[in-house]
PDB file of N, CA and C in Angstrom:
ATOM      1  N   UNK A   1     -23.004  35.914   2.741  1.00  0.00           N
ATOM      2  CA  UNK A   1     -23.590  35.578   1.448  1.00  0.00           C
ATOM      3  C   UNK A   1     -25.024  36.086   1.415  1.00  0.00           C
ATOM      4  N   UNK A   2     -25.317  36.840   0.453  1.00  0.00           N
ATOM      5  CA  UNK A   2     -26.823  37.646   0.051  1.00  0.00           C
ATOM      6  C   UNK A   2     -27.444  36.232  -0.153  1.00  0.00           C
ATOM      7  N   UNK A   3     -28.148  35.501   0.567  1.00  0.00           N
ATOM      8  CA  UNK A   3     -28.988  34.223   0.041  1.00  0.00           C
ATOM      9  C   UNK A   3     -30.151  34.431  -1.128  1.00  0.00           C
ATOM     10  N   UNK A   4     -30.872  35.936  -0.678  1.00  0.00           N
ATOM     11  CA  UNK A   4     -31.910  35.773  -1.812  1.00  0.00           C
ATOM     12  C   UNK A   4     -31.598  36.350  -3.155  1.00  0.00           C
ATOM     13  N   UNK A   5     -30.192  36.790  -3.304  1.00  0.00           N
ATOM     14  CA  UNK A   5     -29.880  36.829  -5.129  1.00  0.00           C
ATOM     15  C   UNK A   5     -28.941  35.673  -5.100  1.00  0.00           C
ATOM     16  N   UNK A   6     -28.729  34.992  -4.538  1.00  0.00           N
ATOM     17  CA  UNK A   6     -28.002  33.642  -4.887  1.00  0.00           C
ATOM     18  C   UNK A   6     -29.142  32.688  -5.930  1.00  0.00           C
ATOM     19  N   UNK A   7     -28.376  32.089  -6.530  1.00  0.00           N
ATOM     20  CA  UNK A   7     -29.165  30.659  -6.996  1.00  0.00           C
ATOM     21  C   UNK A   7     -29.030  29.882  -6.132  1.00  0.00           C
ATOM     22  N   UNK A   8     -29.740  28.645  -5.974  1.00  0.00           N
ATOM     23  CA  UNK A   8     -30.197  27.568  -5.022  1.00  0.00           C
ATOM     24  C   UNK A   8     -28.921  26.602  -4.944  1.00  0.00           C
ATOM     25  N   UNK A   9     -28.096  26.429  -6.433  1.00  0.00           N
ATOM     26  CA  UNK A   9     -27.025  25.941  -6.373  1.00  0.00           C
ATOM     27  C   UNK A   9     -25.667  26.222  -5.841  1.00  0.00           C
ATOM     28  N   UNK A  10     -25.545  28.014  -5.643  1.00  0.00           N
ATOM     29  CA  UNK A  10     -24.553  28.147  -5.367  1.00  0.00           C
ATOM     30  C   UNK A  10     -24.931  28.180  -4.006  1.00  0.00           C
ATOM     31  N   UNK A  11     -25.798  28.067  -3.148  1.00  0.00           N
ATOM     32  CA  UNK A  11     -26.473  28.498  -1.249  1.00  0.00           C
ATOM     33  C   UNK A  11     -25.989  26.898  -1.796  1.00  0.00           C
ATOM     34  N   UNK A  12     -26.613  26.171  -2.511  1.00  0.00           N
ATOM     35  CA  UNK A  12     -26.081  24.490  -2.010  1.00  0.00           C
ATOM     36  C   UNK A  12     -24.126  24.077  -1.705  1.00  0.00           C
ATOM     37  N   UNK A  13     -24.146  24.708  -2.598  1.00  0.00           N
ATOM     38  CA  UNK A  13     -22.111  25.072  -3.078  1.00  0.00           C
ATOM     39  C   UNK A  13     -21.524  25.756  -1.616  1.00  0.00           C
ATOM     40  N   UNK A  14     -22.471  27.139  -1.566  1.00  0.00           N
ATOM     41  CA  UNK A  14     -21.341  27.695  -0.100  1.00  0.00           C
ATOM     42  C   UNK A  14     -22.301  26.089   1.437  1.00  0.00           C
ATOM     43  N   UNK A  15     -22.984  25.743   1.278  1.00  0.00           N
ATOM     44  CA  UNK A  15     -23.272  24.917   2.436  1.00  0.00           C
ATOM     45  C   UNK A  15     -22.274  23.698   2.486  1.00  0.00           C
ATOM     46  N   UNK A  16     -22.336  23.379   1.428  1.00  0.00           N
ATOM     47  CA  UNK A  16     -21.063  22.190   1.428  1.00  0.00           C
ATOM     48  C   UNK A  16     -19.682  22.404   1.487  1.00  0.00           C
ATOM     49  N   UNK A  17     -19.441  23.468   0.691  1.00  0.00           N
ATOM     50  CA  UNK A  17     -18.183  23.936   1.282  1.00  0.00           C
ATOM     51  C   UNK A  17     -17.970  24.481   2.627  1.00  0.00           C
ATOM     52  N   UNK A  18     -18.867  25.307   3.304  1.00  0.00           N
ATOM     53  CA  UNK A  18     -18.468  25.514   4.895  1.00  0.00           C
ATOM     54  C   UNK A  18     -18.525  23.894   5.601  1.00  0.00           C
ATOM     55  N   UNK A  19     -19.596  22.991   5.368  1.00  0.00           N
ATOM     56  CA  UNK A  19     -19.435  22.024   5.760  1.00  0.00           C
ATOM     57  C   UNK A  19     -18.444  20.944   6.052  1.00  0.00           C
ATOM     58  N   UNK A  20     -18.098  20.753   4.550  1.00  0.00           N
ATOM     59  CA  UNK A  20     -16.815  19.520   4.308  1.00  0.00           C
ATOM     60  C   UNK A  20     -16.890  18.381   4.139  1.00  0.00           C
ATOM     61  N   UNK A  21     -17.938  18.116   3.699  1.00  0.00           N
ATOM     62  CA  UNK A  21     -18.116  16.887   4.218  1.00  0.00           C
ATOM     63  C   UNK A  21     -19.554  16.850   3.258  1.00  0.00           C
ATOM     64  N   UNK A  22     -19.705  15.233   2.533  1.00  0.00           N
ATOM     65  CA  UNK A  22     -21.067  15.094   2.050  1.00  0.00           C
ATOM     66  C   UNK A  22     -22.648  15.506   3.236  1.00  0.00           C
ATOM     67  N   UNK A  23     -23.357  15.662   2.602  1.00  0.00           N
ATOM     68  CA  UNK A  23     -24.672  16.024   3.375  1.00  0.00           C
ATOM     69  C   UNK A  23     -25.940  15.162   2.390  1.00  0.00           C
ATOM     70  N   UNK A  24     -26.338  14.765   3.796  1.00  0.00           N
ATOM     71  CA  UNK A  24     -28.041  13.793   2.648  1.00  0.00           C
ATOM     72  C   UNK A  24     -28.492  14.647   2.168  1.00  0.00           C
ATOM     73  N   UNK A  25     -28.911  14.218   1.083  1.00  0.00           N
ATOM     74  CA  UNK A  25     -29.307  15.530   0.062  1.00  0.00           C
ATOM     75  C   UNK A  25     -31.022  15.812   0.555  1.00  0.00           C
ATOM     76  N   UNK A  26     -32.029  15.327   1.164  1.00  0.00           N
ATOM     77  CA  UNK A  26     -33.209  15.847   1.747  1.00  0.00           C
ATOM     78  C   UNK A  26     -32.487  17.006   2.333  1.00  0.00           C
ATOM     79  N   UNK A  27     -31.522  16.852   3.468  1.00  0.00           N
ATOM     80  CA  UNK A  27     -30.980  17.678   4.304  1.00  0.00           C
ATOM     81  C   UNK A  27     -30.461  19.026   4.082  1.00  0.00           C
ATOM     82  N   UNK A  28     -29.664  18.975   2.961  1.00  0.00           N
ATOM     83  CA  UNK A  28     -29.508  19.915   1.987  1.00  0.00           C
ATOM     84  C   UNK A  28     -30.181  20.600   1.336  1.00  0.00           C
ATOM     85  N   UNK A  29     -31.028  20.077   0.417  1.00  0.00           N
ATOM     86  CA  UNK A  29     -31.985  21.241  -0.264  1.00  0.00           C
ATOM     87  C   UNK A  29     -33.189  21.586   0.731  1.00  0.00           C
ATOM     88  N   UNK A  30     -33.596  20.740   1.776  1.00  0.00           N
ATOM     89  CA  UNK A  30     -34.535  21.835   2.850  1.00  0.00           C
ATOM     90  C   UNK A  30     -33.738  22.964   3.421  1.00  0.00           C
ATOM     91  N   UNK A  31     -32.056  22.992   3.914  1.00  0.00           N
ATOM     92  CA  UNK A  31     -31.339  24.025   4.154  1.00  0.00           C
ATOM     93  C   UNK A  31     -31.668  25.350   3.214  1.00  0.00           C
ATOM     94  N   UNK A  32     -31.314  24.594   1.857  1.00  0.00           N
ATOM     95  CA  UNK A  32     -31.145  25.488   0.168  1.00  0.00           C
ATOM     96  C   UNK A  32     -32.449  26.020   0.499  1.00  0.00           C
ATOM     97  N   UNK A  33     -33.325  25.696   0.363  1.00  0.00           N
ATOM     98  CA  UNK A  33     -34.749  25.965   0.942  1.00  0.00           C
ATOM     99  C   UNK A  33     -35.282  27.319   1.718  1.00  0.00           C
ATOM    100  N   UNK A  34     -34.567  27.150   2.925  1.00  0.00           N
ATOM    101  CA  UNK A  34     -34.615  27.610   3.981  1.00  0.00           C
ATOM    102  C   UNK A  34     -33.861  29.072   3.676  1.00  0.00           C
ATOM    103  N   UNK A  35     -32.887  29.082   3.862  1.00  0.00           N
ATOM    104  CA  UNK A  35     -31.877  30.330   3.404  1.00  0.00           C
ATOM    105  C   UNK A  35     -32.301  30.923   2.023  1.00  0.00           C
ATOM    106  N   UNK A  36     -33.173  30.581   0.803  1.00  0.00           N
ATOM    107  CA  UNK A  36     -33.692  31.229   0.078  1.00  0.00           C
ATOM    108  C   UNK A  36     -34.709  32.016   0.536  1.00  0.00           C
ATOM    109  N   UNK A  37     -35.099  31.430   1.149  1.00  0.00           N
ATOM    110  CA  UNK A  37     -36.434  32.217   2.012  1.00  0.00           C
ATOM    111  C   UNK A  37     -37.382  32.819   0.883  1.00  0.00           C
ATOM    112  N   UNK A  38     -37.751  31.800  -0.473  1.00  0.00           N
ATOM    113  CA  UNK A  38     -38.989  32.264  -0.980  1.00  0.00           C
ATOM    114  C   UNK A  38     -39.853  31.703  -0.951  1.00  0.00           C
ATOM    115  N   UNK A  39     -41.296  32.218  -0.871  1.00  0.00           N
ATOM    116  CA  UNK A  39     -42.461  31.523  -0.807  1.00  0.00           C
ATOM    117  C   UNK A  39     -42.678  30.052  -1.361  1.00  0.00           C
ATOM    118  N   UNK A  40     -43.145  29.176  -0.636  1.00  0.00           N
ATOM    119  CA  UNK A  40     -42.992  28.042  -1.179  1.00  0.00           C
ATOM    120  C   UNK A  40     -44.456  27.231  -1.046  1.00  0.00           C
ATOM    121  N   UNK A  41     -45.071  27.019  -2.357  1.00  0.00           N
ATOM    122  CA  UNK A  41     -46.392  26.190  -2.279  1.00  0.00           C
ATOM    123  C   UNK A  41     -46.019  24.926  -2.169  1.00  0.00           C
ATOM    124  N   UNK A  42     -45.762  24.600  -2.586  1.00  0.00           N
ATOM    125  CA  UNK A  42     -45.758  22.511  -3.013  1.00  0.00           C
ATOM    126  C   UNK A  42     -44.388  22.057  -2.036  1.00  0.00           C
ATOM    127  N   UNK A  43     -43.499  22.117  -0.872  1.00  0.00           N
ATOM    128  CA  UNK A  43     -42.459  21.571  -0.675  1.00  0.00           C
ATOM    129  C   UNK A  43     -41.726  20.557  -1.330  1.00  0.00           C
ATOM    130  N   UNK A  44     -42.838  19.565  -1.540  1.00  0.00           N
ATOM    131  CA  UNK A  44     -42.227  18.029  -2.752  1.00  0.00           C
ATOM    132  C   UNK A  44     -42.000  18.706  -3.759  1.00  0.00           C
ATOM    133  N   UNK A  45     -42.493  19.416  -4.420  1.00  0.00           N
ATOM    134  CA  UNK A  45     -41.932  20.353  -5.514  1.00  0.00           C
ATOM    135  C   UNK A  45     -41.003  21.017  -5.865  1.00  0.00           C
ATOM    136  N   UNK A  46     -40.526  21.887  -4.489  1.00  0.00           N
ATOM    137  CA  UNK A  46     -39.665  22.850  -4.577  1.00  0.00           C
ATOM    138  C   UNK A  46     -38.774  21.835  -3.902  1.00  0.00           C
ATOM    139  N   UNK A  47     -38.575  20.776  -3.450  1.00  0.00           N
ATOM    140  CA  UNK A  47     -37.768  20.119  -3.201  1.00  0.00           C
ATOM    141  C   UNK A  47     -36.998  19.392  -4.671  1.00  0.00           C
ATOM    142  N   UNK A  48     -38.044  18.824  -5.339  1.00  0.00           N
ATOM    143  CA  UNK A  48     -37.480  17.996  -6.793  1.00  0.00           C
ATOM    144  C   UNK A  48     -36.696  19.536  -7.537  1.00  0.00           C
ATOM    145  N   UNK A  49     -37.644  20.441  -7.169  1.00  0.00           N
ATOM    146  CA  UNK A  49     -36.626  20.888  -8.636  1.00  0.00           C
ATOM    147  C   UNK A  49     -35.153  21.364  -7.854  1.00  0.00           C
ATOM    148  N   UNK A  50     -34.912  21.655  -6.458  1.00  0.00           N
ATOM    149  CA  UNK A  50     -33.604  21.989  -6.206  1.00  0.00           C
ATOM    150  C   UNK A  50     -32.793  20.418  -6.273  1.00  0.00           C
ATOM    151  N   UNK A  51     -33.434  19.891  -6.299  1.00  0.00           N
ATOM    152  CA  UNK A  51     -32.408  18.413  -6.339  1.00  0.00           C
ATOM    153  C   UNK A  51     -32.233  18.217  -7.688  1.00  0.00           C
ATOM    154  N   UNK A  52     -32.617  18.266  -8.385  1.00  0.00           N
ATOM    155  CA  UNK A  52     -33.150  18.614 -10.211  1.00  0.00           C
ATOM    156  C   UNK A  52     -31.576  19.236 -10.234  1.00  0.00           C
ATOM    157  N   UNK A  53     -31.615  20.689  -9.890  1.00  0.00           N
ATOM    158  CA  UNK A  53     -31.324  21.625 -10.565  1.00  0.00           C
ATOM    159  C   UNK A  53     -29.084  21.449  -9.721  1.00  0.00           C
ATOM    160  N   UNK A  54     -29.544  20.568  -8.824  1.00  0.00           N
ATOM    161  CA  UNK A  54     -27.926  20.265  -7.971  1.00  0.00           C
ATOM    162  C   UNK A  54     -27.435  18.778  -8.734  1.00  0.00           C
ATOM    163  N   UNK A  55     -28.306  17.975  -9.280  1.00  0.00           N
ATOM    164  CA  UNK A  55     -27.801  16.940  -9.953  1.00  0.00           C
ATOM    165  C   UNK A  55     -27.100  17.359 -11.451  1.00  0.00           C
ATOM    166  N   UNK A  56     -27.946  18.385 -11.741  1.00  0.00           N
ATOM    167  CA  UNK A  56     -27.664  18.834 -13.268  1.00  0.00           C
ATOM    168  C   UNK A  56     -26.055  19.239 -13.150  1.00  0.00           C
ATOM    169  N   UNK A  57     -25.882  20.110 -12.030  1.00  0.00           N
ATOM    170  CA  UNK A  57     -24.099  21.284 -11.901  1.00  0.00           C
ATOM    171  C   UNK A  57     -23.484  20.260 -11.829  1.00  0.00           C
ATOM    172  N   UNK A  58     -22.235  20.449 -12.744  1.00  0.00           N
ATOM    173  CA  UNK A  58     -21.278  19.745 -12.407  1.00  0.00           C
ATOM    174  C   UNK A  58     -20.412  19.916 -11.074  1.00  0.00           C
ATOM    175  N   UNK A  59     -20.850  20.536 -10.261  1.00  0.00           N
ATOM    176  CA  UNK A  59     -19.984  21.094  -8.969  1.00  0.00           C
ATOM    177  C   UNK A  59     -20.336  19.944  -8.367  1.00  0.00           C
ATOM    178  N   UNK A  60     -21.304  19.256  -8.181  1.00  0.00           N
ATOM    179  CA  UNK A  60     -22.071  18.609  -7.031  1.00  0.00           C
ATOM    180  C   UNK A  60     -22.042  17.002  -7.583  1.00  0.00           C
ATOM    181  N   UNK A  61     -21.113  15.726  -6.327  1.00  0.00           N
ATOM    182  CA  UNK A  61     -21.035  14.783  -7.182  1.00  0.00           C
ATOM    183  C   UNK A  61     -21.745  14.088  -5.829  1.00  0.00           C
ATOM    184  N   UNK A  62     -22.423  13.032  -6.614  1.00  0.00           N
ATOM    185  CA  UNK A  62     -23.448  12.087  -5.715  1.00  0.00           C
ATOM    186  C   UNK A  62     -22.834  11.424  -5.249  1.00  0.00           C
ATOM    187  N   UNK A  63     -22.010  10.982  -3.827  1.00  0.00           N
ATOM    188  CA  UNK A  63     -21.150  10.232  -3.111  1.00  0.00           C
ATOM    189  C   UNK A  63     -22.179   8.513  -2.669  1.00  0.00           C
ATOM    190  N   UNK A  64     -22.839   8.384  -3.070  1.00  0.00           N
ATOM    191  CA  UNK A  64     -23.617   7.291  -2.901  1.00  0.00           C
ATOM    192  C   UNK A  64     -24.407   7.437  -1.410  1.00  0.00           C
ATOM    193  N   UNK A  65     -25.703   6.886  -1.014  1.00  0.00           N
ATOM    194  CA  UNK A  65     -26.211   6.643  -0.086  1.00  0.00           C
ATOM    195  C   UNK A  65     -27.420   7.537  -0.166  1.00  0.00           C
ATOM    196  N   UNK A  66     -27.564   8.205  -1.532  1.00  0.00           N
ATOM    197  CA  UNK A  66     -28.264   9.633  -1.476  1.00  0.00           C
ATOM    198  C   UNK A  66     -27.477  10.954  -0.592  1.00  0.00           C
ATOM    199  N   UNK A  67     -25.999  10.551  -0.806  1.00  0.00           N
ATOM    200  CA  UNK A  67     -25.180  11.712   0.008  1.00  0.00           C
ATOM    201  C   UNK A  67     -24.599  12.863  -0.989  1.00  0.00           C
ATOM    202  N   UNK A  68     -24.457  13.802  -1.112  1.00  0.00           N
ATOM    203  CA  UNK A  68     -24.107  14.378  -2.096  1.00  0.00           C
ATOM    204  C   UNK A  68     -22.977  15.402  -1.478  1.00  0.00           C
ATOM    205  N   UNK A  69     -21.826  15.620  -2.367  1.00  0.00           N
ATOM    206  CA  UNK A  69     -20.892  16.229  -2.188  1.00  0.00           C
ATOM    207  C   UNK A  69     -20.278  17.111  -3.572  1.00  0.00           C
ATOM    208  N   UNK A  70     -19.447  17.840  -3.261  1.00  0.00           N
ATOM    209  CA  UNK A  70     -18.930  18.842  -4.334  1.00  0.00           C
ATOM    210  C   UNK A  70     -17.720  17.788  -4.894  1.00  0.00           C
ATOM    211  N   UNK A  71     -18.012  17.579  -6.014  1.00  0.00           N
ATOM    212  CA  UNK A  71     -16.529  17.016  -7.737  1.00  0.00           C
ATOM    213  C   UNK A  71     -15.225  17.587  -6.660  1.00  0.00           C
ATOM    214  N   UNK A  72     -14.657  18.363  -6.706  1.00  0.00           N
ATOM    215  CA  UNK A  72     -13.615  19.170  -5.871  1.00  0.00           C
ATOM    216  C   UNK A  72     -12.929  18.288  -4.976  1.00  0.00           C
ATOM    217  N   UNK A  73     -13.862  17.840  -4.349  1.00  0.00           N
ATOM    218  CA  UNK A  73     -13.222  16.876  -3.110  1.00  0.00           C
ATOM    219  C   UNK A  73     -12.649  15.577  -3.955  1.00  0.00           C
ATOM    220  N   UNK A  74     -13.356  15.124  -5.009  1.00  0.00           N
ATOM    221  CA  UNK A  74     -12.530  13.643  -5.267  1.00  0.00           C
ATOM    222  C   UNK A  74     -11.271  14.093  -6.242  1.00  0.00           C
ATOM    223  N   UNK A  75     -10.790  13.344  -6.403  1.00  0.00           N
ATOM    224  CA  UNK A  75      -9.722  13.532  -7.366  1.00  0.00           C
ATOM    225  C   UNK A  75     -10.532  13.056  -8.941  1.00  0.00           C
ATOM    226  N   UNK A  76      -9.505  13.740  -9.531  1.00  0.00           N
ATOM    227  CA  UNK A  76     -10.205  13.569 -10.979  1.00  0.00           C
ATOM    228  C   UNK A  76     -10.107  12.321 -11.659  1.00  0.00           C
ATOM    229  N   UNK A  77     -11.067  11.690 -12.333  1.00  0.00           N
ATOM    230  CA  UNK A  77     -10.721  10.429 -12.943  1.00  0.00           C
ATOM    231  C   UNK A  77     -10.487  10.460 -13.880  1.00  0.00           C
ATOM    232  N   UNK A  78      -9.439   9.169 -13.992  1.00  0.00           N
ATOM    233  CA  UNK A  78      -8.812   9.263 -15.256  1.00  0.00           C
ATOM    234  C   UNK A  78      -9.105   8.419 -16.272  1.00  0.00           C
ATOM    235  N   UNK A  79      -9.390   8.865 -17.285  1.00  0.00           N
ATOM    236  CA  UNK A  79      -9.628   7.435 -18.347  1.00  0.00           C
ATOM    237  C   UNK A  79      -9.001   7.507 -19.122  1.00  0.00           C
ATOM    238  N   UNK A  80      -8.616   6.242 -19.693  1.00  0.00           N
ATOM    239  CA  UNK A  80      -7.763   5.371 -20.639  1.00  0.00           C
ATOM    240  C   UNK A  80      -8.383   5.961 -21.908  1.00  0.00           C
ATOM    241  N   UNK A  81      -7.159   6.240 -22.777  1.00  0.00           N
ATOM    242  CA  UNK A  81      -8.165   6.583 -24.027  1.00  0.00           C
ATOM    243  C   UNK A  81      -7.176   6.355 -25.250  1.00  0.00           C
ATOM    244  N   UNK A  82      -7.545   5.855 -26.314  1.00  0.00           N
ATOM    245  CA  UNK A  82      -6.596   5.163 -27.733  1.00  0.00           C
ATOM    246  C   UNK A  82      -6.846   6.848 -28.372  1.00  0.00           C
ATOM    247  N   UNK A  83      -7.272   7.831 -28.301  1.00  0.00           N
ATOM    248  CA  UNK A  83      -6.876   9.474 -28.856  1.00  0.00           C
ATOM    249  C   UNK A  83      -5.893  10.038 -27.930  1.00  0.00           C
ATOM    250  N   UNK A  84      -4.992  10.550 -28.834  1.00  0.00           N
ATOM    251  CA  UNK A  84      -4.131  11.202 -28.088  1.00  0.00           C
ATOM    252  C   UNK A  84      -4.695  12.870 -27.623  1.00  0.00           C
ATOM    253  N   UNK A  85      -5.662  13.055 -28.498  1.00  0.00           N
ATOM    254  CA  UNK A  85      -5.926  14.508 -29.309  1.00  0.00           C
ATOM    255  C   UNK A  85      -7.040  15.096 -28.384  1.00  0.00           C
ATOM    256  N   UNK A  86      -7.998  13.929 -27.654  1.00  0.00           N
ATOM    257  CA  UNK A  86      -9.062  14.469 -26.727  1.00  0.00           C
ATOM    258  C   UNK A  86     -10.326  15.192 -27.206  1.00  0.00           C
ATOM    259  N   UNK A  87     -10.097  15.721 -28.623  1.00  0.00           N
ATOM    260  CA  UNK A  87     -11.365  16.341 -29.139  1.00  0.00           C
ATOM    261  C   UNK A  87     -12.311  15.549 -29.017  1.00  0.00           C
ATOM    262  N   UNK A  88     -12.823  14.728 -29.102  1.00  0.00           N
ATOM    263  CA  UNK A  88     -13.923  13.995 -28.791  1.00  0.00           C
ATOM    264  C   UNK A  88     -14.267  14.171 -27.390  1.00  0.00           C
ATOM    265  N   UNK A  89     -13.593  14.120 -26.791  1.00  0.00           N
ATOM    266  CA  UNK A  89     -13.907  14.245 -25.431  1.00  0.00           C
ATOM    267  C   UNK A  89     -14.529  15.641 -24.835  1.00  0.00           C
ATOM    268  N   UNK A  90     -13.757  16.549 -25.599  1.00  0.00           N
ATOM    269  CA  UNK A  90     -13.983  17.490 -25.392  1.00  0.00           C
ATOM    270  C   UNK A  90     -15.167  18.201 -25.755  1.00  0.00           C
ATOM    271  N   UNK A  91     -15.215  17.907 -27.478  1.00  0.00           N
ATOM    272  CA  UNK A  91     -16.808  18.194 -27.880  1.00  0.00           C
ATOM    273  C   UNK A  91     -18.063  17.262 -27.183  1.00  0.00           C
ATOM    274  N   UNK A  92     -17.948  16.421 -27.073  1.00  0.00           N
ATOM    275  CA  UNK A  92     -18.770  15.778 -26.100  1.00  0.00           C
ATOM    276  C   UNK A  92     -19.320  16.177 -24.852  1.00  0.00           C
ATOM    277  N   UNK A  93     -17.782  16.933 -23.919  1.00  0.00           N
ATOM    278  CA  UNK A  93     -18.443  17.271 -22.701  1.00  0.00           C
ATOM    279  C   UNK A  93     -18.862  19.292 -23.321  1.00  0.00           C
ATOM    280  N   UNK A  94     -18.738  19.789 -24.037  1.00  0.00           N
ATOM    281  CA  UNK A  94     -19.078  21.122 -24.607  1.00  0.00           C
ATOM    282  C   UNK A  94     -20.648  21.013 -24.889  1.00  0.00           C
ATOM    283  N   UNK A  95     -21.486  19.914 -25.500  1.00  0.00           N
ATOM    284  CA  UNK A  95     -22.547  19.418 -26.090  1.00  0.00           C
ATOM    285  C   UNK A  95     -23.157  19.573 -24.358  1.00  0.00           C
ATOM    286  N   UNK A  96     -22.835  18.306 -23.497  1.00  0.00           N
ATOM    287  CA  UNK A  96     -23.503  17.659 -22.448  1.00  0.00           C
ATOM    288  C   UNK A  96     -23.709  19.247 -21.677  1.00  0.00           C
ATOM    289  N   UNK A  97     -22.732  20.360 -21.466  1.00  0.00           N
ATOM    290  CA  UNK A  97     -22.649  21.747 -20.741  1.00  0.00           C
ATOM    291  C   UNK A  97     -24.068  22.094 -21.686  1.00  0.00           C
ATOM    292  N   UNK A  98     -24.373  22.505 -22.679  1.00  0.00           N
ATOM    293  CA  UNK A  98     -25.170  23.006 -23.532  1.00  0.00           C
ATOM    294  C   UNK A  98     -26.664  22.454 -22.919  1.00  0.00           C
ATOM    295  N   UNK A  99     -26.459  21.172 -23.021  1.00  0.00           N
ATOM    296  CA  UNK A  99     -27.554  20.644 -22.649  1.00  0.00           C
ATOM    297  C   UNK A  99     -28.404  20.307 -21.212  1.00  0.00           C
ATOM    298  N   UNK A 100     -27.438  20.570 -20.162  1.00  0.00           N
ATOM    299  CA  UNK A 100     -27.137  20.650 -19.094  1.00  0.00           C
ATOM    300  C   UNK A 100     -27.937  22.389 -18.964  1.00  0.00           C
ATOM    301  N   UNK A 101     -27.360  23.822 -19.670  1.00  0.00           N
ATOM    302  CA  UNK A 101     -27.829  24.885 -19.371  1.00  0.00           C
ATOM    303  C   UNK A 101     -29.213  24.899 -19.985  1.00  0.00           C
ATOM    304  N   UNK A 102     -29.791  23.966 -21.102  1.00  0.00           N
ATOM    305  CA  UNK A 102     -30.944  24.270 -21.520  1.00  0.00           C
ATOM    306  C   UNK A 102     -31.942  23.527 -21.026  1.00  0.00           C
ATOM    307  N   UNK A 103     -31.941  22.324 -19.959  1.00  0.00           N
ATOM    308  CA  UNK A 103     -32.658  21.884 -19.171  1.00  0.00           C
ATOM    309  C   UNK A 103     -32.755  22.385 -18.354  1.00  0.00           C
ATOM    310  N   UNK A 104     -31.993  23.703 -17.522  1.00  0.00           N
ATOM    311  CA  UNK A 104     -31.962  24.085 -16.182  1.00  0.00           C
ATOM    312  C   UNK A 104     -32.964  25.171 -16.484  1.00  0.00           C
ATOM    313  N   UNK A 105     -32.454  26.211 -17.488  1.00  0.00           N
ATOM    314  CA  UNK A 105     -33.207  27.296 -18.146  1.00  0.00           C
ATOM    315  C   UNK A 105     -34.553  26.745 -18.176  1.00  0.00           C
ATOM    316  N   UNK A 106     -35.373  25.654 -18.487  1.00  0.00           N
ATOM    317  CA  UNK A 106     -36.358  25.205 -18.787  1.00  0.00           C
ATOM    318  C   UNK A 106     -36.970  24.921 -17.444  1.00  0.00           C
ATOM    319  N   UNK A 107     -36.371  24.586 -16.611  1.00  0.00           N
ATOM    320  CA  UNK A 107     -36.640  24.356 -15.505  1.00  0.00           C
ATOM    321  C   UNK A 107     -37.250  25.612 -14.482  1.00  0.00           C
ATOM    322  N   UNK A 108     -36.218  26.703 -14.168  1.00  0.00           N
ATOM    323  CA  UNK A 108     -36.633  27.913 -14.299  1.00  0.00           C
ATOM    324  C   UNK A 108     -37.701  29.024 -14.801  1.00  0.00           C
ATOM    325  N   UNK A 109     -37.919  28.389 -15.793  1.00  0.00           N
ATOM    326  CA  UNK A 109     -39.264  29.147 -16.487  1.00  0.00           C
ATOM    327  C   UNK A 109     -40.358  28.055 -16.163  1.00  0.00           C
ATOM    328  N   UNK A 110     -40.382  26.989 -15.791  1.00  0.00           N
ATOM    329  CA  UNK A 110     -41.607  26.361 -15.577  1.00  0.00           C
ATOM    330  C   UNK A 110     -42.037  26.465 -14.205  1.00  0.00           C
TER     331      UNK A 110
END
C-alpha cells in the first residue's frame, strides 16, 4: 500500500483489516500517523482530526472502551419499521452521507 497517496482513513481501514480485531483508537491513529509520514506540528491536533475524520466513515464502528473497529465485522442491525417502502430511511441516510462528505471536506481545507 502507497501510504503517502492514501487518505488517513483508508491506512486506518487497511490497519484494521490486516489486524482483525478492534484497536484503541490513540493506538491507531498514531500508527495512521506514522505510515503517512507527513510533517506534523501539533500531534494533539493531527491526532483529533484523524480521529475526527475515522468517526465521520461509515467503515469504522466504535466497539466501546474507546476501541474502534470496521461496521464489516458486526452484523447488520436490524430495525423494526411500520414502512414497508424504506424511503425515509433511505433519504435520511443519503442526507447524513452528504453531510458526513461536507464536514470532512471542511476539515481538509482547514
Amino acid at each position: 500500500m502507497n501510504y503517502a497517496k492514501s487518505t488517513e482513513t483508508d491506512i486506518a481501514y487497511y490497519i484494521l483489516s490486516k489486524k482483525g480485531e478492534p484497536i484503541y483508537y490513540k493506538d491507531l491513529v498514531t500508527d495512521v500517523i506514522k505510515k503517512k509520514a507527513k510533517p506534523v506540528q501539533s500531534l494533539s491536533r493531527a491526532i483529533a482530526e484523524v480521529y475526527t475524520q475515522i468517526n465521520m466513515d461509515s467503515r469504522f464502528h466504535h466497539v466501546g472502551g474507546s476501541m474502534w473497529g470496521l461496521t464489516e465485522w458486526n452484523p447488520p442491525e436490524t430495525k423494526k419499521s411500520s414502512s414497508s417502502s424504506g424511503s425515509t430511511t433511505s433519504t435520511s441516510a443519503a442526507k447524513s452521507s452528504r453531510r458526513r462528505e461536507k464536514l470532512l471536506e471542511s476539515i481538509q481545507e482547514g
